[in-house]
C-alpha atoms as a PDB file:
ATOM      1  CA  UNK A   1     -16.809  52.428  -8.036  1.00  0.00           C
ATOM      2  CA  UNK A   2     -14.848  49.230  -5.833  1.00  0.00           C
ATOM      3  CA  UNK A   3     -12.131  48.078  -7.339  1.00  0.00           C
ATOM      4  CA  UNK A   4     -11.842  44.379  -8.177  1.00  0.00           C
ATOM      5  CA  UNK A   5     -11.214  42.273  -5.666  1.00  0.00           C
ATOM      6  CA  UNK A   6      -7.512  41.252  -7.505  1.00  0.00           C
ATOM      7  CA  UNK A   7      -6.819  44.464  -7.660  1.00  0.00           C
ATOM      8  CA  UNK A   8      -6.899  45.348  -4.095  1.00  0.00           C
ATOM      9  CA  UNK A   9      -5.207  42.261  -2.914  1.00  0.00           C
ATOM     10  CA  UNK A  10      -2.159  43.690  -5.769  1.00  0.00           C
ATOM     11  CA  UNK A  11      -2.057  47.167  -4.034  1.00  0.00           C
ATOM     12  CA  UNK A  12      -1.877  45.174  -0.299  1.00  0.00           C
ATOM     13  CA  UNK A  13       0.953  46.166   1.635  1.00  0.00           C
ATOM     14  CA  UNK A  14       2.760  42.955   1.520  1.00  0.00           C
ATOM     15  CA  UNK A  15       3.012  43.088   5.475  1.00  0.00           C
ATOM     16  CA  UNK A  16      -0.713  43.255   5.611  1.00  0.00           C
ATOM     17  CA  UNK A  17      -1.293  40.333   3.201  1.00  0.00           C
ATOM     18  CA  UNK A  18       1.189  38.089   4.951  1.00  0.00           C
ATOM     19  CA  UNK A  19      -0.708  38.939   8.435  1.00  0.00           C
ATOM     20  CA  UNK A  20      -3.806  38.211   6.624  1.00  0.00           C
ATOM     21  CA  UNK A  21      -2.879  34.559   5.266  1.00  0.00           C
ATOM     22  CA  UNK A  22      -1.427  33.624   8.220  1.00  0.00           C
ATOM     23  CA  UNK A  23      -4.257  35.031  10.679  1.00  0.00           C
ATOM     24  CA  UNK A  24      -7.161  32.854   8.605  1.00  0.00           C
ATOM     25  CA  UNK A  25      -4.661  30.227   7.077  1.00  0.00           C
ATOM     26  CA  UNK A  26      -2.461  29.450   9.929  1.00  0.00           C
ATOM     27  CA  UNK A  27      -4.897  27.725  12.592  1.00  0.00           C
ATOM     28  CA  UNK A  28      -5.951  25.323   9.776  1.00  0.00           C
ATOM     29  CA  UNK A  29      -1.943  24.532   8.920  1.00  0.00           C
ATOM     30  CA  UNK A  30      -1.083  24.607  12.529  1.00  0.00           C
ATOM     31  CA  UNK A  31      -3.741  21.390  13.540  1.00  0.00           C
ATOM     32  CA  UNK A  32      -3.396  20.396   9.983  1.00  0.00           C
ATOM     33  CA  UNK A  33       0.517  19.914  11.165  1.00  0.00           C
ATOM     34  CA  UNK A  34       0.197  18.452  14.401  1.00  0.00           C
ATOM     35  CA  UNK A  35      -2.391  15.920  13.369  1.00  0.00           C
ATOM     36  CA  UNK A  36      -0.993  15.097  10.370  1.00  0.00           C
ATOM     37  CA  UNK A  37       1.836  15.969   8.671  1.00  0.00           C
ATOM     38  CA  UNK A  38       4.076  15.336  12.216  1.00  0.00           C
ATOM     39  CA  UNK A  39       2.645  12.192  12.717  1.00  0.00           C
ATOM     40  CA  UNK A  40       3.573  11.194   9.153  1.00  0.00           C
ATOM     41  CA  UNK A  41       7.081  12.428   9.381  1.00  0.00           C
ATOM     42  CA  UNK A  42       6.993  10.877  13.343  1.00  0.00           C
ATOM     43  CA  UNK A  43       6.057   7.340  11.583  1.00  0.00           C
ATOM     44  CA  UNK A  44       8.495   7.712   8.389  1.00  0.00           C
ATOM     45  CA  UNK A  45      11.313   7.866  10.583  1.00  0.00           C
ATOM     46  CA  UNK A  46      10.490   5.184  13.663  1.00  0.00           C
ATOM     47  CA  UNK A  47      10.357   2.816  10.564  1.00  0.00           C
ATOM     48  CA  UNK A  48      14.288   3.121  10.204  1.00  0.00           C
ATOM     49  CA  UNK A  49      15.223   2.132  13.505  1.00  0.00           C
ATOM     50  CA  UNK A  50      14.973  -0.984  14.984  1.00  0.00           C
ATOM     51  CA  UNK A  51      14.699  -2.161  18.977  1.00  0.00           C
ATOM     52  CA  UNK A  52      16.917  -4.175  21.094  1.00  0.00           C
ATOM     53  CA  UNK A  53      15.885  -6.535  24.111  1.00  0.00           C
ATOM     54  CA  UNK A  54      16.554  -3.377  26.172  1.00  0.00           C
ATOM     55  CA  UNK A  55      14.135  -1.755  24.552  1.00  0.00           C
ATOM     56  CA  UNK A  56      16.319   0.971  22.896  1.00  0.00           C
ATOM     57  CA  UNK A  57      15.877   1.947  19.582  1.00  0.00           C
ATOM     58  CA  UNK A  58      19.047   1.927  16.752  1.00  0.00           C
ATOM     59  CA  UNK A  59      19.153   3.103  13.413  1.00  0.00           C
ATOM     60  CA  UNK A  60      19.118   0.494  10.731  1.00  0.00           C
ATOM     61  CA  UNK A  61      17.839   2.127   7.477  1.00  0.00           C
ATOM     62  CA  UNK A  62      15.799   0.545   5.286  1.00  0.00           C
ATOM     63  CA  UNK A  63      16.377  -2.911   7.131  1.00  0.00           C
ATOM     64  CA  UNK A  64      12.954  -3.078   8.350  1.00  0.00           C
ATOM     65  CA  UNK A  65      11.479  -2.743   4.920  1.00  0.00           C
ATOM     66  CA  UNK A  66      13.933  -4.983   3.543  1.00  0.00           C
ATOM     67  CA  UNK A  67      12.391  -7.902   6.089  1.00  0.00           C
ATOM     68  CA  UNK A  68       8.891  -7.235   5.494  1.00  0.00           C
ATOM     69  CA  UNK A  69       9.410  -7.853   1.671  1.00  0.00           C
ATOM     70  CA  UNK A  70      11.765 -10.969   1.723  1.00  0.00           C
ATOM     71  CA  UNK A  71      11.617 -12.294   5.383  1.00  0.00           C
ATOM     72  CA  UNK A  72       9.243 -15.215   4.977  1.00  0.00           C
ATOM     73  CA  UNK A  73       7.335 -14.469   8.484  1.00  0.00           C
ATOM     74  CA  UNK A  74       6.957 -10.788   7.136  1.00  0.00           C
ATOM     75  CA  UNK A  75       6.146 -11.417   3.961  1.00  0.00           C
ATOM     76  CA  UNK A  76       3.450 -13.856   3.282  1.00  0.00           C
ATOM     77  CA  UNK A  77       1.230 -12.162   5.328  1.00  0.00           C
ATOM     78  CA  UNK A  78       1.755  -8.776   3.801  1.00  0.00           C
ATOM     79  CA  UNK A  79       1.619 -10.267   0.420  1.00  0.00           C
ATOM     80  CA  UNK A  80      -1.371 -11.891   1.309  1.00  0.00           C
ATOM     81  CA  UNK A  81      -2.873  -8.730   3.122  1.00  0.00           C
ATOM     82  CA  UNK A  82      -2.090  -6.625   0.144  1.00  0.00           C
ATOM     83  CA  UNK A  83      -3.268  -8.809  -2.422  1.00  0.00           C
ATOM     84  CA  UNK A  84      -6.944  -8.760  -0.084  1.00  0.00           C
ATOM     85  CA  UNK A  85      -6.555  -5.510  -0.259  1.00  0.00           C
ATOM     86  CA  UNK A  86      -6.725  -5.351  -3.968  1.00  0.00           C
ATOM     87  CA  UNK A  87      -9.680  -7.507  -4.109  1.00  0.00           C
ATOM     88  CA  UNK A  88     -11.823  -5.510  -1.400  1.00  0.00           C
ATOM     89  CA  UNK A  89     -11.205  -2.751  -3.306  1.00  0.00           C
ATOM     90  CA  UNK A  90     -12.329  -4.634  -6.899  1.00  0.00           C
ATOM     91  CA  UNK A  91     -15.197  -5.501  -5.806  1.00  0.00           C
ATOM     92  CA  UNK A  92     -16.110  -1.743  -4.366  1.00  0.00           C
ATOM     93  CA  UNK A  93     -15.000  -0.688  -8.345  1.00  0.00           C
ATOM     94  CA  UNK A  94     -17.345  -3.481  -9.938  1.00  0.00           C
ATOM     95  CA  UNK A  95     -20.456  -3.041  -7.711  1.00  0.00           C
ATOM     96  CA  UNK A  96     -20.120   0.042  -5.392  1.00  0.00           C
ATOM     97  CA  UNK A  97     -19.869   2.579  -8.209  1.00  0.00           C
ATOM     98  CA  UNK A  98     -21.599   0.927 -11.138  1.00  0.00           C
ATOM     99  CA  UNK A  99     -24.859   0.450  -8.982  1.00  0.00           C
ATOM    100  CA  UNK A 100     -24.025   3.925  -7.852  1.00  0.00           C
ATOM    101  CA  UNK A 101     -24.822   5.576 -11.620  1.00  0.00           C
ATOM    102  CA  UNK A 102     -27.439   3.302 -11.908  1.00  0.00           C
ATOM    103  CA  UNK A 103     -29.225   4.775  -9.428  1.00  0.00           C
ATOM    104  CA  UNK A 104     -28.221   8.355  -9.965  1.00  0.00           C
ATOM    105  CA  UNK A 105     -29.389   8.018 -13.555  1.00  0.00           C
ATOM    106  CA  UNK A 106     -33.062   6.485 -12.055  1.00  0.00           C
ATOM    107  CA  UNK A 107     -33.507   9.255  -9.396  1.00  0.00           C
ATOM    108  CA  UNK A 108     -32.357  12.193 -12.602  1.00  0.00           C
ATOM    109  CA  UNK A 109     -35.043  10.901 -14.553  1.00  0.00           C
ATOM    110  CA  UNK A 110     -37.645  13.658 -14.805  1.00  0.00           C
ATOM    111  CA  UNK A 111     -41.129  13.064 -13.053  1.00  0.00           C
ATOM    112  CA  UNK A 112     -40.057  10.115 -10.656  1.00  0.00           C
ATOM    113  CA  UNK A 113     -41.677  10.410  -7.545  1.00  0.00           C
ATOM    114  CA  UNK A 114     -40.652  10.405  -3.953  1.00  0.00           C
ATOM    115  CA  UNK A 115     -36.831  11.252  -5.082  1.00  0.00           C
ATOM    116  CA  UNK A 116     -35.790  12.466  -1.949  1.00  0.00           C
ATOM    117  CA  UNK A 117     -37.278   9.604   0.162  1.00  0.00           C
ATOM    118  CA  UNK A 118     -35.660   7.017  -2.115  1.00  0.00           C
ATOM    119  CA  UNK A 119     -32.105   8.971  -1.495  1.00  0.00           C
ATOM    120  CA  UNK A 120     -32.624   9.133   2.380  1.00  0.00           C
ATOM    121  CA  UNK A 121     -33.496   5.592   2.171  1.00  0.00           C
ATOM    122  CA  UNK A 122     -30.301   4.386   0.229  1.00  0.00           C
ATOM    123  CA  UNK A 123     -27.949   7.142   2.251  1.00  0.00           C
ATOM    124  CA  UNK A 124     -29.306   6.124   5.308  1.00  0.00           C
ATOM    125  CA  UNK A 125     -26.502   2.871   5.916  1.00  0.00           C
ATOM    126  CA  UNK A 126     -23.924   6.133   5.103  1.00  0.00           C
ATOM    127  CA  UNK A 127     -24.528   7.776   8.410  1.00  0.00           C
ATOM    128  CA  UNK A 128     -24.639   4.619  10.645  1.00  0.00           C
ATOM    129  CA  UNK A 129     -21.527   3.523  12.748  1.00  0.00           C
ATOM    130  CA  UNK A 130     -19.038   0.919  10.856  1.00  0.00           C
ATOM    131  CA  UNK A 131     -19.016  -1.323  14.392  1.00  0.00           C
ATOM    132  CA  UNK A 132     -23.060  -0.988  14.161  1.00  0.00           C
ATOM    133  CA  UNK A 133     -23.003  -2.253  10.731  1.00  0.00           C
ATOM    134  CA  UNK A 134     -21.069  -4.662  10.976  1.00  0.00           C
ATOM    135  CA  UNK A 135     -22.381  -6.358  14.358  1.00  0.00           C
ATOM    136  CA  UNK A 136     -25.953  -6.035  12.255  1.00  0.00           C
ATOM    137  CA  UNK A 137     -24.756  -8.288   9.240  1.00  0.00           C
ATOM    138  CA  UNK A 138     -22.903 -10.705  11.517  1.00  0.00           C
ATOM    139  CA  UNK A 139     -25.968 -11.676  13.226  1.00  0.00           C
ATOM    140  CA  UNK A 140     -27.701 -11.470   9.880  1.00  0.00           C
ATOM    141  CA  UNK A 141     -25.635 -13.907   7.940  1.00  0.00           C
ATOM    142  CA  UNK A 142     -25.281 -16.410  11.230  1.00  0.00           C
ATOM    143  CA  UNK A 143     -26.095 -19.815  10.483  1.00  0.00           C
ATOM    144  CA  UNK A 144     -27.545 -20.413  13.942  1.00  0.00           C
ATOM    145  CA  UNK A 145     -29.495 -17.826  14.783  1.00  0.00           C
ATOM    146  CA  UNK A 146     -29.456 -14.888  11.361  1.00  0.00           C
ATOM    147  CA  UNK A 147     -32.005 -14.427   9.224  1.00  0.00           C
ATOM    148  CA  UNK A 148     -30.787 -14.749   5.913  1.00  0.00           C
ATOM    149  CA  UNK A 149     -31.655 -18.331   5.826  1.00  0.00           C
ATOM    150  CA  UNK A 150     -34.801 -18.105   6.041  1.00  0.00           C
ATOM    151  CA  UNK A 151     -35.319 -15.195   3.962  1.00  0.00           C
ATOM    152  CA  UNK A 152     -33.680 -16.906   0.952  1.00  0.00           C
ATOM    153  CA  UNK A 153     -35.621 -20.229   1.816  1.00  0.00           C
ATOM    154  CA  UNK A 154     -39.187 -18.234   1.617  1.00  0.00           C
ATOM    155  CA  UNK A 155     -38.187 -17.070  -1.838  1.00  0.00           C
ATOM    156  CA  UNK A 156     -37.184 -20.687  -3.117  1.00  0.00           C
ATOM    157  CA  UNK A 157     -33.430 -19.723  -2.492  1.00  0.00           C
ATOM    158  CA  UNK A 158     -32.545 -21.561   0.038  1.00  0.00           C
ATOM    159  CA  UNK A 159     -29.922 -23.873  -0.945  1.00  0.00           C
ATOM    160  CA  UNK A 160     -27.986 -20.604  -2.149  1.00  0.00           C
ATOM    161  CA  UNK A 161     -27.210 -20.247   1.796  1.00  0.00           C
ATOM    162  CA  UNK A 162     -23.795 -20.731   3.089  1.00  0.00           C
ATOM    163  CA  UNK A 163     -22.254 -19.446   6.049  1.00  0.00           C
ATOM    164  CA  UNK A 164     -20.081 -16.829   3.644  1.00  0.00           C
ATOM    165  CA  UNK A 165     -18.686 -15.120   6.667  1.00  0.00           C
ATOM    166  CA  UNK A 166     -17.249 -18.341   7.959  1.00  0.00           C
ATOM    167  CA  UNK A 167     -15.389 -19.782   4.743  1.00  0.00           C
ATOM    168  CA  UNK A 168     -12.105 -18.362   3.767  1.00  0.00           C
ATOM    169  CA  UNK A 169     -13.086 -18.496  -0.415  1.00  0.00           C
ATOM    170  CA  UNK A 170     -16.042 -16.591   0.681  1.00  0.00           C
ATOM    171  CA  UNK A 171     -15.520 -14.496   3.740  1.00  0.00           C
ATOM    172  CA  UNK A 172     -13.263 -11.592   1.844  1.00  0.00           C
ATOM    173  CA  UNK A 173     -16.145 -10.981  -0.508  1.00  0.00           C
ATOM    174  CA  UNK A 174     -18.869 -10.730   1.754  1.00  0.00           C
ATOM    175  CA  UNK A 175     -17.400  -8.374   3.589  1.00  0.00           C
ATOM    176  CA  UNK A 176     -16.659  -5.992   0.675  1.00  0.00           C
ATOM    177  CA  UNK A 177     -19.999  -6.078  -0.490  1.00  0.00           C
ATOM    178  CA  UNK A 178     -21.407  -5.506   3.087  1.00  0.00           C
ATOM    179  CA  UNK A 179     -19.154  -2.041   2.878  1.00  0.00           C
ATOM    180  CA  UNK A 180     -20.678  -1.628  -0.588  1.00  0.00           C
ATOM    181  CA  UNK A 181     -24.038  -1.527   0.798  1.00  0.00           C
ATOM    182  CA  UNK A 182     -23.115   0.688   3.638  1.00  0.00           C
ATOM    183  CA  UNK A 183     -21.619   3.313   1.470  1.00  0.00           C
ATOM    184  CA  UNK A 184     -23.202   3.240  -2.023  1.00  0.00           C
ATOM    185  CA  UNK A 185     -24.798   6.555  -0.831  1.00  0.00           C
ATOM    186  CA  UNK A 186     -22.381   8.189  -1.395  1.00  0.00           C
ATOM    187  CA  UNK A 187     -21.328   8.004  -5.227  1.00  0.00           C
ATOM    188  CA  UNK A 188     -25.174   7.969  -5.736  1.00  0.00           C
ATOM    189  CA  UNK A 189     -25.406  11.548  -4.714  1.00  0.00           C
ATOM    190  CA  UNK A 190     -22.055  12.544  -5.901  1.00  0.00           C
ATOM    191  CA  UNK A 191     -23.212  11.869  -9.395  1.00  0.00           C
ATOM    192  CA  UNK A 192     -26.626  12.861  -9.006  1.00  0.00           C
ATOM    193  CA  UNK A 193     -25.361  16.247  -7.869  1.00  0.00           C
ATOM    194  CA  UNK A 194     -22.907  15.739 -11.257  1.00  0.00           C
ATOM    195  CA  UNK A 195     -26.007  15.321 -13.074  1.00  0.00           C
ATOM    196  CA  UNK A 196     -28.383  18.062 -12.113  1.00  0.00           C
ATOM    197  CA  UNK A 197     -25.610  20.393 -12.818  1.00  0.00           C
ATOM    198  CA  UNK A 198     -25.848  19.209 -16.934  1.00  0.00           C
ATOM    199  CA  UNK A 199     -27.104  22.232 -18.937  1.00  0.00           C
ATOM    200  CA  UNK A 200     -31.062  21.169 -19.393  1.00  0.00           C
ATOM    201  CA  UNK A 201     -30.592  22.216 -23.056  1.00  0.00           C
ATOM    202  CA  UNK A 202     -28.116  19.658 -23.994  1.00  0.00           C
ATOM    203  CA  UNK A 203     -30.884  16.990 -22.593  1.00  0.00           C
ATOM    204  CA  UNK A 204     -33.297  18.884 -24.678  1.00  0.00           C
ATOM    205  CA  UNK A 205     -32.067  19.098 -27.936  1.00  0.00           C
ATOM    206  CA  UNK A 206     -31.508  15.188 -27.549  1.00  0.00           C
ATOM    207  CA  UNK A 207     -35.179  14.802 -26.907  1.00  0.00           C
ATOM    208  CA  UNK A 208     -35.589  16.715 -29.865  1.00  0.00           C
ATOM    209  CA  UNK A 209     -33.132  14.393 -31.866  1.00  0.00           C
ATOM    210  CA  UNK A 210     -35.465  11.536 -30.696  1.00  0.00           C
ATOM    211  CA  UNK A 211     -33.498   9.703 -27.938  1.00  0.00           C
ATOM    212  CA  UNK A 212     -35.267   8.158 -25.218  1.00  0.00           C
ATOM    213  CA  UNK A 213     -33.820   8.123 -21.345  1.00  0.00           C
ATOM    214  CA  UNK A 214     -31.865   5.202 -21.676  1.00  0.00           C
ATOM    215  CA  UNK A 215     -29.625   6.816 -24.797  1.00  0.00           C
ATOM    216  CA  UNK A 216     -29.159  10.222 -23.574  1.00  0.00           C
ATOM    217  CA  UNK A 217     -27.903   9.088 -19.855  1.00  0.00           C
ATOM    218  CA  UNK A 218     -25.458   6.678 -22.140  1.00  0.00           C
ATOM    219  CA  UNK A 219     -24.270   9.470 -24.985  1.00  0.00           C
ATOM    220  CA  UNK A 220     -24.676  12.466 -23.156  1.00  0.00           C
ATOM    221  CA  UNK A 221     -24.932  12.685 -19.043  1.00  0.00           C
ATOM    222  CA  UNK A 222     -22.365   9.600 -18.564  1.00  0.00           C
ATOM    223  CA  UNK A 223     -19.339  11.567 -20.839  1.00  0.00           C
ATOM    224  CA  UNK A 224     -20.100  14.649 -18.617  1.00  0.00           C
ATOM    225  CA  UNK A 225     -19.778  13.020 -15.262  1.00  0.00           C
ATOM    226  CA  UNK A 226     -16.904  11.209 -15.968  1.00  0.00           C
ATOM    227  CA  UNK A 227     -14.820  13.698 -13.362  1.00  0.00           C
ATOM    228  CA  UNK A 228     -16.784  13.096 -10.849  1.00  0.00           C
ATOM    229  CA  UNK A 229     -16.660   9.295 -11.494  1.00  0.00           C
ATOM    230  CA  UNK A 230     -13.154   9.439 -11.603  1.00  0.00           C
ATOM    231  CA  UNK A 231     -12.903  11.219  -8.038  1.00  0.00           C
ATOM    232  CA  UNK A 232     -15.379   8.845  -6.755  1.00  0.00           C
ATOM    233  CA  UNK A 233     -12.482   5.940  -8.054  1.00  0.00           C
ATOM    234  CA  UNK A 234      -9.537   7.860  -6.304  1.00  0.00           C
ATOM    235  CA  UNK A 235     -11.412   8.291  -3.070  1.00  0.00           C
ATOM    236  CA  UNK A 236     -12.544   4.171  -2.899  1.00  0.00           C
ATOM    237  CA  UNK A 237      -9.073   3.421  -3.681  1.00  0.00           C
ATOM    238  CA  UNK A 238      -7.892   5.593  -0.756  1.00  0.00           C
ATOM    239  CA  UNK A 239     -10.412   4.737   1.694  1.00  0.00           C
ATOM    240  CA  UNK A 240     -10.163   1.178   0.739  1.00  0.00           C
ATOM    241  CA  UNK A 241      -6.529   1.100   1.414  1.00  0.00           C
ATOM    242  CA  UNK A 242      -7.098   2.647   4.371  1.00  0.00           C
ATOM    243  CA  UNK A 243     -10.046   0.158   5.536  1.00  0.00           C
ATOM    244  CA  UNK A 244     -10.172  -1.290   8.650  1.00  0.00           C
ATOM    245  CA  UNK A 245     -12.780  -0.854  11.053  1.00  0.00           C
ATOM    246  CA  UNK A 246     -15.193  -3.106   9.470  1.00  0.00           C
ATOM    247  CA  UNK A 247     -13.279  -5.835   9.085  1.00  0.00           C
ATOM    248  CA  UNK A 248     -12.107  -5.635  12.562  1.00  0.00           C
ATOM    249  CA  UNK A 249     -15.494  -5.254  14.269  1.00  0.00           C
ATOM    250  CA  UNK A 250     -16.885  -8.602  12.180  1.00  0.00           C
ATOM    251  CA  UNK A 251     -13.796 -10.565  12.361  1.00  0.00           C
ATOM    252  CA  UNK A 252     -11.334  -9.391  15.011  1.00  0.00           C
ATOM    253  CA  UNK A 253      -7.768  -8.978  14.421  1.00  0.00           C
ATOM    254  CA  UNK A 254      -6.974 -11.881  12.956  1.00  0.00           C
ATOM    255  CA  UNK A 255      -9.455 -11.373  10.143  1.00  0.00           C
ATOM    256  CA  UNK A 256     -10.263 -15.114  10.029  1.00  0.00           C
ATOM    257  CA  UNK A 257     -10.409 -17.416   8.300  1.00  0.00           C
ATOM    258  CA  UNK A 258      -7.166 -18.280   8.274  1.00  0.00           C
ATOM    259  CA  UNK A 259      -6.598 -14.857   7.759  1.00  0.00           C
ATOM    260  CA  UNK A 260      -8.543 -15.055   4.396  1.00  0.00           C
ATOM    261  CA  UNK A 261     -10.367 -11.492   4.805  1.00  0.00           C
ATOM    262  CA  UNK A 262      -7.085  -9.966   6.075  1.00  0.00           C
ATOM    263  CA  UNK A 263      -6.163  -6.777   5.002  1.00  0.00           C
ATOM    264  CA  UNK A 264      -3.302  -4.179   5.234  1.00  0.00           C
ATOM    265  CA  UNK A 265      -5.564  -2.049   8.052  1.00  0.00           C
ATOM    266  CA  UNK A 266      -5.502  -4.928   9.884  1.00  0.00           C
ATOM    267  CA  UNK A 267      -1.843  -6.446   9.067  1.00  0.00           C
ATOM    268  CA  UNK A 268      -0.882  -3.086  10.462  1.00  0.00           C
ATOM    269  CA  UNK A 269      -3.009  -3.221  13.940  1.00  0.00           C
ATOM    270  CA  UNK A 270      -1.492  -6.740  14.379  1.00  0.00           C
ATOM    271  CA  UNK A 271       2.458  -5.772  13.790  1.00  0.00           C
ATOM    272  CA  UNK A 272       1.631  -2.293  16.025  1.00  0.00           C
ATOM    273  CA  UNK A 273       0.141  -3.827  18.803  1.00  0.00           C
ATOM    274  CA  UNK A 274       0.209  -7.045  19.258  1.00  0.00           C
ATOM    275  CA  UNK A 275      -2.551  -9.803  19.301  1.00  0.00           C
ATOM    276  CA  UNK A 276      -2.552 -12.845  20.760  1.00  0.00           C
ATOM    277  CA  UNK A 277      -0.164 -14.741  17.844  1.00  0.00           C
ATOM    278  CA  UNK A 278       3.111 -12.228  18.311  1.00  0.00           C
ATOM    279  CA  UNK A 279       3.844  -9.069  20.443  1.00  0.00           C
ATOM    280  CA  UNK A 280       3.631  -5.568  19.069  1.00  0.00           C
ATOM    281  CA  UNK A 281       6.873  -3.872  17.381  1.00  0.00           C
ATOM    282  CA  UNK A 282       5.974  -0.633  16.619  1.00  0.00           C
ATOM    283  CA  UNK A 283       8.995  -0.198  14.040  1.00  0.00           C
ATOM    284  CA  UNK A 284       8.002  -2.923  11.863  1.00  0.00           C
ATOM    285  CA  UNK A 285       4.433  -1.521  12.471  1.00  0.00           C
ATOM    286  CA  UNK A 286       6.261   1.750  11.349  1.00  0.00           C
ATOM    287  CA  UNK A 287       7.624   0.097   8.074  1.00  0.00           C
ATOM    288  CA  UNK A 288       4.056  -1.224   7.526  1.00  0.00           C
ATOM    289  CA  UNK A 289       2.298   1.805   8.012  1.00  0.00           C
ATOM    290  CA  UNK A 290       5.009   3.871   5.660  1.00  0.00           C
ATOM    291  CA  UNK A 291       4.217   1.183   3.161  1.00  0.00           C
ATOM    292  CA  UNK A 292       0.398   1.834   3.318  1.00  0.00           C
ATOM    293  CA  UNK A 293       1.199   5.156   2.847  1.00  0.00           C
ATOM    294  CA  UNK A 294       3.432   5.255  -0.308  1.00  0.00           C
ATOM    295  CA  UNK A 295       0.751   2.439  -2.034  1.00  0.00           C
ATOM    296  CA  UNK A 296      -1.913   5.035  -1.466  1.00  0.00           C
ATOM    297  CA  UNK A 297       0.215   7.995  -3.030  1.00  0.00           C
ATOM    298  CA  UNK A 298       1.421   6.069  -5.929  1.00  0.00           C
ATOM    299  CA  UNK A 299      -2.156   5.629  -7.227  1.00  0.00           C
ATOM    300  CA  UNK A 300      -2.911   8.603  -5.957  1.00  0.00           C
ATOM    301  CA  UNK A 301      -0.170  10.122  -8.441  1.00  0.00           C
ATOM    302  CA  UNK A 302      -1.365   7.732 -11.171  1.00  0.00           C
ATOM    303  CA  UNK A 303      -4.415   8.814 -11.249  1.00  0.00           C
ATOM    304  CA  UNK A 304      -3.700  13.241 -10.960  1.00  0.00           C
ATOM    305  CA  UNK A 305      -1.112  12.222 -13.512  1.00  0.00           C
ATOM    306  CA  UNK A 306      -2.768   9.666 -16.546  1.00  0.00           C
ATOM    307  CA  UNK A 307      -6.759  10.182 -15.831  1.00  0.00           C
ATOM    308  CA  UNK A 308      -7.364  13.216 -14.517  1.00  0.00           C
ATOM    309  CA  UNK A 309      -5.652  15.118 -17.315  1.00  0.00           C
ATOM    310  CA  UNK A 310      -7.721  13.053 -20.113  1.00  0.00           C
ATOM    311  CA  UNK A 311     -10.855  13.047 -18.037  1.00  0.00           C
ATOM    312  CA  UNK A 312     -11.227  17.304 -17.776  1.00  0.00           C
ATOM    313  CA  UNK A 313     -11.692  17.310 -21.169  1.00  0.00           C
ATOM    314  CA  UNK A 314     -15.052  16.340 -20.478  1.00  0.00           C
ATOM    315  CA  UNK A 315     -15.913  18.769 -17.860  1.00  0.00           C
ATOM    316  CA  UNK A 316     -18.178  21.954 -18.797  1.00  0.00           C
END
């Protein structure tokens, strides 16, 4: 009879086990390393220096950080990034997801129709490029030549229209729910994956009890996929923080208006490399970059350390 696969891995020579691990494990940790943990560590430590008119670099601590919190050309626009930031990623909480288990509930419901053509359809933005996307609204929402005009006018809308991209109350907002509709596929079938994997006899025995769709998606199927909603939270907060591309293929790197859809992704690009406002200093790009990073982790951490722990208690 074959022993258990713990069991042989206890009776290993420990020589042969460490050859093992690092024979399948150490390719992954080697790129893993040089792609991202270096670079990391590489940006960490070009934010504590500092360079001269030479062009030399000197060490100067936490000086950097120190002028992009308090230094009133550094700050307002990072305060004014991050606070964007916040709100692009709101809006992703209050539409992206909810809609999400809407529609994960809809396509669960047993003897729907056409299920998988309805989730090709609404995964389908998922797969295209961010650039595409975001080319394909901006001529969509154009006042001079876009279509949504007259699409809202033949449905009695048409004083609704305003050219959202183009005002600054406006422009932050449209653009977060443009990325909403690009990647709403994505909680949907994280959740509908959560909820074919409920036991069908827990949704049975609540048909027995008398409780129609609506109830037992509420009582039941929502309390159980509250771990995957949870991940689905952590992972917009960290791609949010993290955005960029969109924003920079419908507004540039200014993120116009008046920097009114600016964000940190964008802050960053600007202080790196330059634009046509200032010239790049890739150590205050550094201290930006280091920021990013440490806002990420911290809610990162929040969330492994205050949610996750209450939330498993739901998991079967």
């Amino acid at each position: 009879m074959a022993e258990p696969a713990s069991q042989v891995v206890v009776y290993m020579p420990r020589a042969r086990f460490l050859g093992l691990m690092a024979l399948f494990l150490g390719p992954a940790v080697a790129v893993y390393t040089a792609l991202s943990i270096y670079p990391l560590l590489a940006t960490m430590g070009l934010s504590a220096y500092s360079t001269d008119q030479t062009g030399g670099y000197h060490f100067v601590g936490l000086a950097n950080f120190t002028t992009l919190f308090t230094d009133t050309d550094w700050s307002k626009p990072f305060w004014n990034a991050l606070r964007n930031n916040v709100v692009f990623f709101l809006v992703h909480m209050a539409v992206q997801n909810p809609v999400g288990i809407a529609l994960a509930g809809l396509l669960s419901l047993p003897g729907l129709k056409l299920k998988g053509l309805y989730r090709t359809i609404i995964f389908l933005p998922t797969m295209l490029s961010v650039v595409i996307v975001g080319f394909a609204w901006g001529l969509i929402l154009s006042p001079l030549w876009g279509v949504a005009e007259g699409a809202l006018k033949s449905v009695g809308l048409g004083s609704w229209f305003a050219p959202w991209l183009g005002l600054p109350s406006t422009a932050l907002v449209t653009l977060a729910l443009i990325s909403v509709w690009q990647f709403i596929g994505i909680p949907l079938m994280l959740i509908y994956a959560a909820l074919l994997n409920i036991p069908d006899e827990l949704v049975d025995a609540a048909r027995v009890d008398g409780l129609g769709h609506f109830r037992i998606f509420l009582h039941i199927k929502l309390p159980l996929v509250l771990p995957t909603i949870g991940l689905i939270s952590i992972l917009t907060f960290v791609g949010n923080f993290n955005a960029f591309d969109l924003i920079y293929s419908v507004k540039g790197a200014l993120a116009g208006p008046n920097f009114a859809a600016d964000i940190l992704g964008t802050f960053f690009y600007r202080t790196f490399f330059g634009n046509q406002l200032q010239l790049g200093n890739p150590t205050m790009g550094a201290a930006v970059a280091t920021t990013m990073f440490f806002i990420i982790l911290a809610g990162v951490a929040a969330y492994l350390l205050l949610l996750q722990r209450r939330m498993n208690r739901y998991a079967f």
